[in-house]
N, C-alpha and C. Protein backbone atom coordinates (compact mmCIF):
# COMPACT_ATOMS: atom_id res chain seq x y z
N UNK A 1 52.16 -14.13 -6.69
CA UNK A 1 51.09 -15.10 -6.48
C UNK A 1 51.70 -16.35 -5.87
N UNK A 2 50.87 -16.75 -4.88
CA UNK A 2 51.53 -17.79 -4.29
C UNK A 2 51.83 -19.72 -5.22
N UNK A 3 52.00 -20.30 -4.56
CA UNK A 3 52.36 -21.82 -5.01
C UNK A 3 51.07 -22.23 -5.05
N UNK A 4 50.90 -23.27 -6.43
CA UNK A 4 49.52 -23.98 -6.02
C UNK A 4 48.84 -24.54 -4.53
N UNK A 5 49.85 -25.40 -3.88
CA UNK A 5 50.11 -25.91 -2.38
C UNK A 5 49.48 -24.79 -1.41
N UNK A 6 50.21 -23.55 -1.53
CA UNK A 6 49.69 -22.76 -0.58
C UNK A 6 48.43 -22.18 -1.01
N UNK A 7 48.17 -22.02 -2.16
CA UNK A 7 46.81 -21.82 -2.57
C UNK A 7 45.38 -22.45 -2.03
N UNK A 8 45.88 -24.04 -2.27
CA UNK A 8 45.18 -25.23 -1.41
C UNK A 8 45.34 -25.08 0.21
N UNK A 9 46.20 -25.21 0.46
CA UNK A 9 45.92 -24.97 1.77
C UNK A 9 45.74 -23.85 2.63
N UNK A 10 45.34 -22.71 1.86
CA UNK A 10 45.07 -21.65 2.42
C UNK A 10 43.49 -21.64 2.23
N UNK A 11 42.86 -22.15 0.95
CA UNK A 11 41.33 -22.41 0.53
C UNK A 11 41.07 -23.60 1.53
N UNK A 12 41.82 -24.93 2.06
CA UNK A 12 41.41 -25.72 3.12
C UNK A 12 41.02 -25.19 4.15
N UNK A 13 41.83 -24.60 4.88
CA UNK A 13 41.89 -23.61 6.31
C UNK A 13 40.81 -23.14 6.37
N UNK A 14 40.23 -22.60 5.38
CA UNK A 14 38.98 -21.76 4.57
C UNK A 14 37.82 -22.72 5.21
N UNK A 15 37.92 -23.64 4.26
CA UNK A 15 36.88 -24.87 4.66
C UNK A 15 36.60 -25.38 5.92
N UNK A 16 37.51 -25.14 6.59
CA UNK A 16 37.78 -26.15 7.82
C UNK A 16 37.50 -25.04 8.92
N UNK A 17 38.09 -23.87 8.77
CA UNK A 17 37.77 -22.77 9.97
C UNK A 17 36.83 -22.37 9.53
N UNK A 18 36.08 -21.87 8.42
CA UNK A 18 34.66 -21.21 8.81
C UNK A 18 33.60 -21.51 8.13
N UNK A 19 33.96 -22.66 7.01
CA UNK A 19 32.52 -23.24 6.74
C UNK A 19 32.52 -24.09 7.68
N UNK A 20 33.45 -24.92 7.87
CA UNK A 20 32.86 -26.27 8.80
C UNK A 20 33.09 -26.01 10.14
N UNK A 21 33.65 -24.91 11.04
CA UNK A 21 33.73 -24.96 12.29
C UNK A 21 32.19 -23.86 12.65
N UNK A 22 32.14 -23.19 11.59
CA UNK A 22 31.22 -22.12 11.79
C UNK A 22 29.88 -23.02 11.44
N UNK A 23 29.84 -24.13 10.85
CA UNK A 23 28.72 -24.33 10.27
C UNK A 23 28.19 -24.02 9.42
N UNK A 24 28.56 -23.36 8.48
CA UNK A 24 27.75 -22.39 7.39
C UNK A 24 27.29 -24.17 6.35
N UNK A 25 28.17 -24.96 6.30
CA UNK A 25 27.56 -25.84 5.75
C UNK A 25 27.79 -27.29 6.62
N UNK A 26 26.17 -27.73 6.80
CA UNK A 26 26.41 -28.97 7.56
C UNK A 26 26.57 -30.14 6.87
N UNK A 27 26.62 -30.41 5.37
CA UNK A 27 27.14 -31.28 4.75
C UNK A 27 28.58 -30.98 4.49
N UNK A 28 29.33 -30.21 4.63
CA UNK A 28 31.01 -30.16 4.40
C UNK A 28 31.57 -30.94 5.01
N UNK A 29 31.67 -31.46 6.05
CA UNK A 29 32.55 -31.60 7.03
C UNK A 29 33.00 -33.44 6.80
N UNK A 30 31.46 -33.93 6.37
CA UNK A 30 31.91 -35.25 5.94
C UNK A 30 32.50 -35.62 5.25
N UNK A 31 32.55 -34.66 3.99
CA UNK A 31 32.90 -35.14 2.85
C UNK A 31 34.62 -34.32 2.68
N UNK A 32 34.84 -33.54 3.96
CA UNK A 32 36.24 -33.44 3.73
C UNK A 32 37.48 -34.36 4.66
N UNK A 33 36.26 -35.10 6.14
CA UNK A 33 36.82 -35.82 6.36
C UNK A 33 37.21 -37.49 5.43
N UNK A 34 36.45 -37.26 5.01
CA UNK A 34 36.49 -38.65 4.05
C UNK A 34 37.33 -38.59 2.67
N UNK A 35 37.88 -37.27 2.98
CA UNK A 35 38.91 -37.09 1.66
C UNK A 35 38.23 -37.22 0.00
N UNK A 36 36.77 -36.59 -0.03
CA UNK A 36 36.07 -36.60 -1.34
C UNK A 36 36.07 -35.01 -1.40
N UNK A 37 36.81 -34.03 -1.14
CA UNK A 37 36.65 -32.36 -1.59
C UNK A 37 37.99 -32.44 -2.76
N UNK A 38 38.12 -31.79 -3.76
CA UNK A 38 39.22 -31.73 -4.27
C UNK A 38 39.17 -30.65 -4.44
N UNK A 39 41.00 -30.11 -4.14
CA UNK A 39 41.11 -28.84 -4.26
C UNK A 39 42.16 -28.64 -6.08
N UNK A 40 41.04 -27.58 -6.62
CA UNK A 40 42.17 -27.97 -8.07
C UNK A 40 42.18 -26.18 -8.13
N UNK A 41 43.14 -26.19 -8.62
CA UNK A 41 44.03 -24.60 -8.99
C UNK A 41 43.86 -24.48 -10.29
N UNK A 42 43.23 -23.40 -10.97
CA UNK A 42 43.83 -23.09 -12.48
C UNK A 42 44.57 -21.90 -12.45
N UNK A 43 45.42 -21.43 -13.63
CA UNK A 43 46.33 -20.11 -13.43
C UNK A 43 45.36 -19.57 -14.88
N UNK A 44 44.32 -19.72 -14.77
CA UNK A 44 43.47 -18.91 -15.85
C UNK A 44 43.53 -17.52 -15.64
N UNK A 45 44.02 -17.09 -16.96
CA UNK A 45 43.91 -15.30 -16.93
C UNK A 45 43.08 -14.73 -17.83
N UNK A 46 42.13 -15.82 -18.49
CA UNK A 46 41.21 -15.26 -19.69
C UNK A 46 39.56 -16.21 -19.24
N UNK A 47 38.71 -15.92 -19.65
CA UNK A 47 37.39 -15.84 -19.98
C UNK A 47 37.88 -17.71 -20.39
N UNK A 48 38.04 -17.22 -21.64
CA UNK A 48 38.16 -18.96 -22.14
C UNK A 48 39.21 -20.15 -22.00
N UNK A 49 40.02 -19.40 -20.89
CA UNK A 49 41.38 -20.46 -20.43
C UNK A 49 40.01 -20.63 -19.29
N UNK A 50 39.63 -19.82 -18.15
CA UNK A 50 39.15 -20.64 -17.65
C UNK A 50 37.45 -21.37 -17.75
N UNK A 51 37.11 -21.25 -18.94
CA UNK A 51 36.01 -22.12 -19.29
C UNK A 51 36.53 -23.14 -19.34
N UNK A 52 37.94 -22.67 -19.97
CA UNK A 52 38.23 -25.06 -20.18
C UNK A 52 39.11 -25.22 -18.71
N UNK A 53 39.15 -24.71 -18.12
CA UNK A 53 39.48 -25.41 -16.96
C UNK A 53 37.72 -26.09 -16.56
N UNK A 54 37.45 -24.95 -16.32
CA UNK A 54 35.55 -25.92 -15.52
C UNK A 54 35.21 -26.96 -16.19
N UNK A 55 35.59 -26.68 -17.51
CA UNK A 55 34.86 -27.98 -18.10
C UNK A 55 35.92 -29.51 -17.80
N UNK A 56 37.29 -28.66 -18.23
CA UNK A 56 37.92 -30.41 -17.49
C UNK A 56 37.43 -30.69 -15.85
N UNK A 57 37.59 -29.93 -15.37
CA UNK A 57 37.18 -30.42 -13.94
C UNK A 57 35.70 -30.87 -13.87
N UNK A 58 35.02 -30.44 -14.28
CA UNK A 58 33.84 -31.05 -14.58
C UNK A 58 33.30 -32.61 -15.56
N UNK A 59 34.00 -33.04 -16.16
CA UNK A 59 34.55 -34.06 -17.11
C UNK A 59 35.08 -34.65 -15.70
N UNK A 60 35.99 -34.48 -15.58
CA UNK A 60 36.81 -35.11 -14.29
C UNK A 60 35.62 -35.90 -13.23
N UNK A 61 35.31 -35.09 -13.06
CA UNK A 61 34.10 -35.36 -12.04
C UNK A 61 33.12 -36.21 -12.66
N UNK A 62 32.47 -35.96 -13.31
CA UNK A 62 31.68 -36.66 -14.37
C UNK A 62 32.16 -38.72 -14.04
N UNK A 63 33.89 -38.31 -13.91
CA UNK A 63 34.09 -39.81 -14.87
C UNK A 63 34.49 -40.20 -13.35
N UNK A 64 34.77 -39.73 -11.98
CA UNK A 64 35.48 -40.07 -10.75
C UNK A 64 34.25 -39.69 -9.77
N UNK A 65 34.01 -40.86 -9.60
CA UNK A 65 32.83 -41.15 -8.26
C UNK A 65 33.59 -40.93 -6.75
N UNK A 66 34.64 -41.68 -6.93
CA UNK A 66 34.99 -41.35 -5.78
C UNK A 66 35.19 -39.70 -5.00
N UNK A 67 35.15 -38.78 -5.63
CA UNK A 67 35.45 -37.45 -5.01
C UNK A 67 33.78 -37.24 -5.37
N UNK A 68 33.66 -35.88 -4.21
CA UNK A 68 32.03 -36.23 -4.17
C UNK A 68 32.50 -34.30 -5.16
N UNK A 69 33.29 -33.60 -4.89
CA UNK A 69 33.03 -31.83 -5.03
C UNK A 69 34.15 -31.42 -4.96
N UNK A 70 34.05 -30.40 -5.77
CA UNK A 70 35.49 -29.99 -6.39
C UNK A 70 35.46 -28.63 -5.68
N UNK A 71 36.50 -27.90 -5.09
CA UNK A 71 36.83 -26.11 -5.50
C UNK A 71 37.65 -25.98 -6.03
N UNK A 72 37.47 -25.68 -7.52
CA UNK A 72 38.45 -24.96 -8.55
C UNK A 72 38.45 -23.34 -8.38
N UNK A 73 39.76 -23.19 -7.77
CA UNK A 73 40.37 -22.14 -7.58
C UNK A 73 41.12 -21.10 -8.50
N UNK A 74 40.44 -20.25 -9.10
CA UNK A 74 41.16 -19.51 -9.66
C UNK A 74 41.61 -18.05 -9.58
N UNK A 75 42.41 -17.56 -8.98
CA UNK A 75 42.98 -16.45 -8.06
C UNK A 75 43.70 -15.31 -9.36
N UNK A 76 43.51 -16.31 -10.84
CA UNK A 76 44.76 -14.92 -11.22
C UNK A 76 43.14 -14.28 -12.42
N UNK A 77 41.97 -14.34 -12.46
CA UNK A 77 41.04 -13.97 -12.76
C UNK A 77 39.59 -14.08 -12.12
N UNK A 78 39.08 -12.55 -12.47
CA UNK A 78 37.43 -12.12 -12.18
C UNK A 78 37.88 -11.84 -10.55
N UNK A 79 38.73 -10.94 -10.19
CA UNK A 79 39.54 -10.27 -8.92
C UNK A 79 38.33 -9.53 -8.48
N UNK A 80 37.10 -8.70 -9.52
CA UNK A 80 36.37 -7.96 -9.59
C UNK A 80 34.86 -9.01 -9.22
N UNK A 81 34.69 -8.88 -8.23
CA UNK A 81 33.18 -9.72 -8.17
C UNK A 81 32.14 -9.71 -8.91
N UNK A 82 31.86 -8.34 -9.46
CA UNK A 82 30.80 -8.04 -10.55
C UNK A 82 31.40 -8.83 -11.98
N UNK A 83 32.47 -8.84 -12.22
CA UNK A 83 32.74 -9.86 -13.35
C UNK A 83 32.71 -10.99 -13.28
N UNK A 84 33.30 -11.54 -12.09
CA UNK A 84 32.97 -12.91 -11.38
C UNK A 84 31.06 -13.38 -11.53
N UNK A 85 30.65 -12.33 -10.90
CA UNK A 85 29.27 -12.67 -11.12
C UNK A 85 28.84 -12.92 -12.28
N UNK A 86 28.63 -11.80 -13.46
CA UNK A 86 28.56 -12.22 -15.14
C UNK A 86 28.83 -13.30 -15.32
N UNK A 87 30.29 -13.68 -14.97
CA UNK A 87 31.01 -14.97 -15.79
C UNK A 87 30.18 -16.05 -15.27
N UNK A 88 29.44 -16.55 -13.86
CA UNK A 88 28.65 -17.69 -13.42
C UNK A 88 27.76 -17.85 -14.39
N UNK A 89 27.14 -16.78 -15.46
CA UNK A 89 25.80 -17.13 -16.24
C UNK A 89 26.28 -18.14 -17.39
N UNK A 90 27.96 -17.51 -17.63
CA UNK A 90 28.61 -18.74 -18.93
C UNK A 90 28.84 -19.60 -17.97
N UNK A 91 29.29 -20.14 -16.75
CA UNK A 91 29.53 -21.59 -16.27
C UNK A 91 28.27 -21.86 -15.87
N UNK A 92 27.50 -21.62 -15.92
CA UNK A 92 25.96 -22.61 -15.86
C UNK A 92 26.13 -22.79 -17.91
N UNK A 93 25.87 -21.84 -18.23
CA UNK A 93 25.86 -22.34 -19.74
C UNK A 93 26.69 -23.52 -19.86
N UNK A 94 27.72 -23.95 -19.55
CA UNK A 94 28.29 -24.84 -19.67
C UNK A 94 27.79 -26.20 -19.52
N UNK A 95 27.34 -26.06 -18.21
CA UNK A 95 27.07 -27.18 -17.53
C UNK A 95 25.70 -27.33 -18.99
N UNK A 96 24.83 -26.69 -19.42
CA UNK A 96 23.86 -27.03 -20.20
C UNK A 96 24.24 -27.88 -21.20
N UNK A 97 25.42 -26.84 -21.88
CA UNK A 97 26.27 -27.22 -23.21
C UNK A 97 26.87 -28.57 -23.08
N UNK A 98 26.76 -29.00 -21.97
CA UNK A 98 27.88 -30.23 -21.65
C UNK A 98 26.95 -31.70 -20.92
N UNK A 99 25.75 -31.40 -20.95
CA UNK A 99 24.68 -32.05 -20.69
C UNK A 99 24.87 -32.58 -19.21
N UNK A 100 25.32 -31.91 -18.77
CA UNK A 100 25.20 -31.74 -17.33
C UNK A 100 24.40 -31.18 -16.11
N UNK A 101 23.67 -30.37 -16.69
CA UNK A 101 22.68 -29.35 -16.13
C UNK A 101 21.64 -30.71 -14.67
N UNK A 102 21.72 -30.59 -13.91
CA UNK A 102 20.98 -32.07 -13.21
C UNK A 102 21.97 -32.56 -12.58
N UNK A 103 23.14 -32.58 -12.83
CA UNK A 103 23.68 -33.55 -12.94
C UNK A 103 24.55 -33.05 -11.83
N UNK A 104 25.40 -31.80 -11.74
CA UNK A 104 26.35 -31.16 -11.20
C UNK A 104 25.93 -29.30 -11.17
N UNK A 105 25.51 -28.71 -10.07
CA UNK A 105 25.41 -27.62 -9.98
C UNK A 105 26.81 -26.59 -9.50
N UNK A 106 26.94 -25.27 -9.89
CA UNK A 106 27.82 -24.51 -8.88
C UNK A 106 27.12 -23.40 -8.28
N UNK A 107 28.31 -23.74 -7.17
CA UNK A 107 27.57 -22.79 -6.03
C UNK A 107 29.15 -21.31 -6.04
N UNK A 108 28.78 -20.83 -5.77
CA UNK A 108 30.03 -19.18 -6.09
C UNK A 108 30.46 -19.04 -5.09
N UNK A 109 31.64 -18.88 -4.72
CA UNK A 109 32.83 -18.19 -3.03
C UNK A 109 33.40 -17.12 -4.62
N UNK A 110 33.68 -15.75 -3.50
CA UNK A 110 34.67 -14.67 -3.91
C UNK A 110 34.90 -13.91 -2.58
N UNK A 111 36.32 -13.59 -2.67
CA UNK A 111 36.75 -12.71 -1.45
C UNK A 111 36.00 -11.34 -1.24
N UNK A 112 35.23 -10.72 -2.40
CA UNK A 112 34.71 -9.76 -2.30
C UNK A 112 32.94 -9.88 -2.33
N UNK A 113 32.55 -11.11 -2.26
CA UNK A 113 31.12 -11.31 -2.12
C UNK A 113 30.29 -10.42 -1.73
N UNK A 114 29.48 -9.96 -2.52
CA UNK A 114 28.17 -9.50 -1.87
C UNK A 114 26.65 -9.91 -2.26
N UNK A 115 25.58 -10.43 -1.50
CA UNK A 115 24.54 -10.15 -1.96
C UNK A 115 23.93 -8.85 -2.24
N UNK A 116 22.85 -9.41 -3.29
CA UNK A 116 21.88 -8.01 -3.79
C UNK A 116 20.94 -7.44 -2.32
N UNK A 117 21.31 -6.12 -2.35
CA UNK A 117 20.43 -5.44 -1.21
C UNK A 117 21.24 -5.11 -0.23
N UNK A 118 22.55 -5.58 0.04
CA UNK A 118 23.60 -5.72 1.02
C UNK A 118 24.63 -4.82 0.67
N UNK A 119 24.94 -3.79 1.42
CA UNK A 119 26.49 -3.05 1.48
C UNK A 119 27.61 -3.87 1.67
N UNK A 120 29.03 -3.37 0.89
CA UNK A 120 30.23 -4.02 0.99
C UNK A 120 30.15 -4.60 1.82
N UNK A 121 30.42 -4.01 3.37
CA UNK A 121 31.07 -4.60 4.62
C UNK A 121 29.95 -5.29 5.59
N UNK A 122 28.56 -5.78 4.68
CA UNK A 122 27.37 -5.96 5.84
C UNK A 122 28.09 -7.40 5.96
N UNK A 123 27.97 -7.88 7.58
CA UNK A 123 28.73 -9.33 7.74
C UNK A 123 28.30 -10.82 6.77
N UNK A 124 26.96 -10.51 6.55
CA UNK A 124 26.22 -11.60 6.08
C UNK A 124 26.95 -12.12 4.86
N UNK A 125 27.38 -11.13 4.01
CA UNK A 125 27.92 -11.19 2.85
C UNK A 125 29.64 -12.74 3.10
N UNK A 126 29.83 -12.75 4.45
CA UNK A 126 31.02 -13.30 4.51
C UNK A 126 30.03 -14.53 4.41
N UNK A 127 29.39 -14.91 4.36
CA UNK A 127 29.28 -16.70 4.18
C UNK A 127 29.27 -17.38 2.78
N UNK A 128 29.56 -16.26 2.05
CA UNK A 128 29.82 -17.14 0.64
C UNK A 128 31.73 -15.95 0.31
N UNK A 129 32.26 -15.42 1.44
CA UNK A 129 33.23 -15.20 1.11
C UNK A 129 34.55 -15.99 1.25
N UNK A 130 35.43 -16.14 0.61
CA UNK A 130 36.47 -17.18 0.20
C UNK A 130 38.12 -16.23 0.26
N UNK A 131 39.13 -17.00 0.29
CA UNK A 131 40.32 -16.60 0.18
C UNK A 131 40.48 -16.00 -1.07
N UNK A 132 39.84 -16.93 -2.26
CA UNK A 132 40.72 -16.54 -3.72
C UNK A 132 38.95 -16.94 -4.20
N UNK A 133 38.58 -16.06 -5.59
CA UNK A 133 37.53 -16.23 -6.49
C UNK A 133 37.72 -18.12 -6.77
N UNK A 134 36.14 -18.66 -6.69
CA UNK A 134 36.61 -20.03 -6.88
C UNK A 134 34.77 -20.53 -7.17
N UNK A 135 34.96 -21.64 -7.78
CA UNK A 135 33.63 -22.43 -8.55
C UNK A 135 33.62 -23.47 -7.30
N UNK A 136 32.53 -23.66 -6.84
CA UNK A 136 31.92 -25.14 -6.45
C UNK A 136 31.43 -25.95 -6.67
N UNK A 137 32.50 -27.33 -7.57
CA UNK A 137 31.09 -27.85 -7.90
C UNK A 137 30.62 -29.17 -7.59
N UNK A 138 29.18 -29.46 -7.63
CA UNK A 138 28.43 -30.27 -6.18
C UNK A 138 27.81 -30.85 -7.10
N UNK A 139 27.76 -32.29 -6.67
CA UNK A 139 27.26 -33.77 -7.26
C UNK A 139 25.40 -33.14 -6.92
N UNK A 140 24.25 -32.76 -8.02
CA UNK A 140 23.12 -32.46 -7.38
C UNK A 140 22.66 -33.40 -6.63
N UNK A 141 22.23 -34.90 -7.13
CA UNK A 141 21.97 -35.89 -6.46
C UNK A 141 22.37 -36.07 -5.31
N UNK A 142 23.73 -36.11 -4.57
CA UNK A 142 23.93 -35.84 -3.04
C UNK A 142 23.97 -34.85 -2.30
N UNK A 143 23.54 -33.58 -3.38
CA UNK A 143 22.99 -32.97 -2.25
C UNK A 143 21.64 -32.73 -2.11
N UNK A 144 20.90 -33.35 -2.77
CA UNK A 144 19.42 -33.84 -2.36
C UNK A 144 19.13 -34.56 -1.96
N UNK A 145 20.20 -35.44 -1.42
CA UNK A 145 20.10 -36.95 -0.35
C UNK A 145 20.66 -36.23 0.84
N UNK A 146 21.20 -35.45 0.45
CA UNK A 146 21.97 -34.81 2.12
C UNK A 146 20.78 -33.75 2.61
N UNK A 147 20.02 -32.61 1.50
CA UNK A 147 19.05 -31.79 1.89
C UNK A 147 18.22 -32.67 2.77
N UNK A 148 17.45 -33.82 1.74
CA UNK A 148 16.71 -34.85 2.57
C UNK A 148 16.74 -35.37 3.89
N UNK A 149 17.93 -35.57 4.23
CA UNK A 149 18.10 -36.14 5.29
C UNK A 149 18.54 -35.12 6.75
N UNK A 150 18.51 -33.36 6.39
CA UNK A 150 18.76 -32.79 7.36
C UNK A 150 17.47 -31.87 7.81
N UNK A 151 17.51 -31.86 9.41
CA UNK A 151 16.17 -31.40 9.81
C UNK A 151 16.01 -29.83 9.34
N UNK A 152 15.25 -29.15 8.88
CA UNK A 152 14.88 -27.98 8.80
C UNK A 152 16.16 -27.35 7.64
N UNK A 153 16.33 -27.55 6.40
CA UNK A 153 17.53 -27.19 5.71
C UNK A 153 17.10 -25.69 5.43
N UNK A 154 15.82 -25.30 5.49
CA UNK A 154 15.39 -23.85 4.89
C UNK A 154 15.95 -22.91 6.06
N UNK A 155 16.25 -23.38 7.05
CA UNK A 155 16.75 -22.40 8.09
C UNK A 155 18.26 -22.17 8.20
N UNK A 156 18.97 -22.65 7.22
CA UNK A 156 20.18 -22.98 6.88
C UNK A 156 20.49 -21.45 6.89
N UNK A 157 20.52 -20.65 5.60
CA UNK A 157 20.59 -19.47 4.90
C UNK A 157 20.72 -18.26 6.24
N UNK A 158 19.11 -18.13 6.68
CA UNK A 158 18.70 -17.37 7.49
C UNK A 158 19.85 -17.38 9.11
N UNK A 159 20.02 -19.08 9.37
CA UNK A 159 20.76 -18.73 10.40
C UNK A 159 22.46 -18.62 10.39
N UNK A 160 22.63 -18.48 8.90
CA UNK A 160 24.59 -18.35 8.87
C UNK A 160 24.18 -16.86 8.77
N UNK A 161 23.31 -16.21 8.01
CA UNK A 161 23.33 -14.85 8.49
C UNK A 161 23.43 -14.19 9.47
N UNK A 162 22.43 -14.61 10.61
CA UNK A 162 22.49 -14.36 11.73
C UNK A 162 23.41 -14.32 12.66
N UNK A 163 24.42 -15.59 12.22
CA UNK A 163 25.55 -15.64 12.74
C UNK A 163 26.36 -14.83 12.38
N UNK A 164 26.37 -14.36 10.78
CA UNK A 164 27.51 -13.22 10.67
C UNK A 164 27.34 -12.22 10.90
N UNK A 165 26.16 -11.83 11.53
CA UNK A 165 26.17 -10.20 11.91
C UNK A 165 25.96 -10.58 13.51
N UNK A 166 25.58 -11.63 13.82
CA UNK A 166 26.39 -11.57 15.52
C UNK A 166 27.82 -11.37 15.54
N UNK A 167 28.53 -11.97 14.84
CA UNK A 167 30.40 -12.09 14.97
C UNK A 167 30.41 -10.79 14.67
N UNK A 168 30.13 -10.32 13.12
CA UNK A 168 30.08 -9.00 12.53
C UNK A 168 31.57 -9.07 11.94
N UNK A 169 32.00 -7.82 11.07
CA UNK A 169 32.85 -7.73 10.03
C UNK A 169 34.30 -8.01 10.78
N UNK A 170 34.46 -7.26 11.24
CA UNK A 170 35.87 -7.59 12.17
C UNK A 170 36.29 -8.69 12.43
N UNK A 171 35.39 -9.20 13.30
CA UNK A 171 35.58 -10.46 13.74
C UNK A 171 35.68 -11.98 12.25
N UNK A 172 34.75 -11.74 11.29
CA UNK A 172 34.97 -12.30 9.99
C UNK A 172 35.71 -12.04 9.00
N UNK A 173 36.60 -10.70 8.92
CA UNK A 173 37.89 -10.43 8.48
C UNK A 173 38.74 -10.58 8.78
N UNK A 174 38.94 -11.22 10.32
CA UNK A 174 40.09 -11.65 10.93
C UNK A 174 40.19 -13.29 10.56
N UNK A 175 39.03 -14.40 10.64
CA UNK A 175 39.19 -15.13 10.45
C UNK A 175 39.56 -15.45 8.95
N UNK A 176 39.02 -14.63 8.23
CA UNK A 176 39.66 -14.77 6.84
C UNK A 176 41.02 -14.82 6.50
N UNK A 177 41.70 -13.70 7.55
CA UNK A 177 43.05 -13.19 7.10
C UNK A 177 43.78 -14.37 8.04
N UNK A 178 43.05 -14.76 8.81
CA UNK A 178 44.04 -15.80 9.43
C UNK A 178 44.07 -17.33 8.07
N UNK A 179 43.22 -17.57 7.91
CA UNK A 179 43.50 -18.89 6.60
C UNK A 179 44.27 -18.57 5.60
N UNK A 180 43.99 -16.86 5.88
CA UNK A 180 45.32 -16.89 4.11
C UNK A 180 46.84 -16.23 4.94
N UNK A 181 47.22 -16.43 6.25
CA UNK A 181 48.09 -17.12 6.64
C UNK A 181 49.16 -17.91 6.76
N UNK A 182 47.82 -19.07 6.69
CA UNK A 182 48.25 -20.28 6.42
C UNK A 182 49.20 -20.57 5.30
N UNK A 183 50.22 -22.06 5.10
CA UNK A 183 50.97 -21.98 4.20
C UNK A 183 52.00 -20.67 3.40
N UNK A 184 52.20 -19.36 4.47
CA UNK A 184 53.09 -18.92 3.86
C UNK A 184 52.46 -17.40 3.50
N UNK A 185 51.45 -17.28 4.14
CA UNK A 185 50.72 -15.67 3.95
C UNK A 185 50.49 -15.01 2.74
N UNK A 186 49.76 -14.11 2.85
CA UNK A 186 49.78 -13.33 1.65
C UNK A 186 50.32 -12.05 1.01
């Protein structure tokens, strides 16, 4: 398993080549030029090592305005997407348990992403796919000042799809394998 460092900067590359060059999100790009994304690593190998990671990073966040969104990266658990998936129903529980619910939502990246209705390799599936299994988590309030303020946000979804089955799998497995590359390969 690689170095935290290359971990981060292989999940940056991530950010930077195909959410934000691709567009998949048009609020990213500000908030990583402005140095408010934090990239945090846990080496969680259990269920409840990494609940208390989310929750410190979430606490963290809670108490530090200045960073607007976190990706807590955790690469050495939920390798299996279907467990990955389960486990999101306890990190929303959290956020309840922790009176946060409003306050801070997550959004899910896994290298093996799929939506419901969708085969393994259908391209669409790559816009919530990631280098390493990882939590997003997003200040709600700015991003309902950012929804607000962008024209047509419901066409968001519909047109990163579109885009990934124009590129199609190949072409979005290459860009993947090129970010994890970065810093020292995999």
């Amino acid at each position: 398993m690689h170095d935290d460092a290359t971990l981060i900067a292989q999940t940056r590359a991530w950010v930077e080549q195909v959410v934000i060059d691709l567009n998949l999100c048009p609020f990213a790009k500000r908030e990583l030029v402005k140095n408010r994304v934090r990239f945090s690593v846990t080496h969680a190998t259990s269920e409840a090592a990494l609940i208390e990671a989310l929750q410190e990073e979430l606490l963290f966040l809670a108490g530090e305005d200045r960073i607007e969104t976190t990706l807590l990266i955790h690469p050495r658990i939920y390798e299996s997407f279907y467990d990955y998936n389960d486990f999101l129903g306890v990190a929303e529980g959290l956020l309840i348990e922790l009176e946060l619910e409003g306050i801070f939502q997550i959004a899910s990246f896994h290298p093996k992403y799929q939506f419901g209705g969708t085969e393994r390799d259908d391209p669409e599936n790559y816009t919530n796919r990631s280098p390493y299994p990882m939590l997003h988590l997003l200040r709600e309030d700015s991003l309902e000042a950012a929804i607000d303020a962008y024209p047509d946000v419901d066409a968001i979804p519909d047109n990163n799809i579109q885009m990934m089955n124009d590129m199609g799998t190949e072409k979005m497995k290459a860009l993947l394998a090129g970010c994890l590359a970065t810093g020292g390969g995999q």
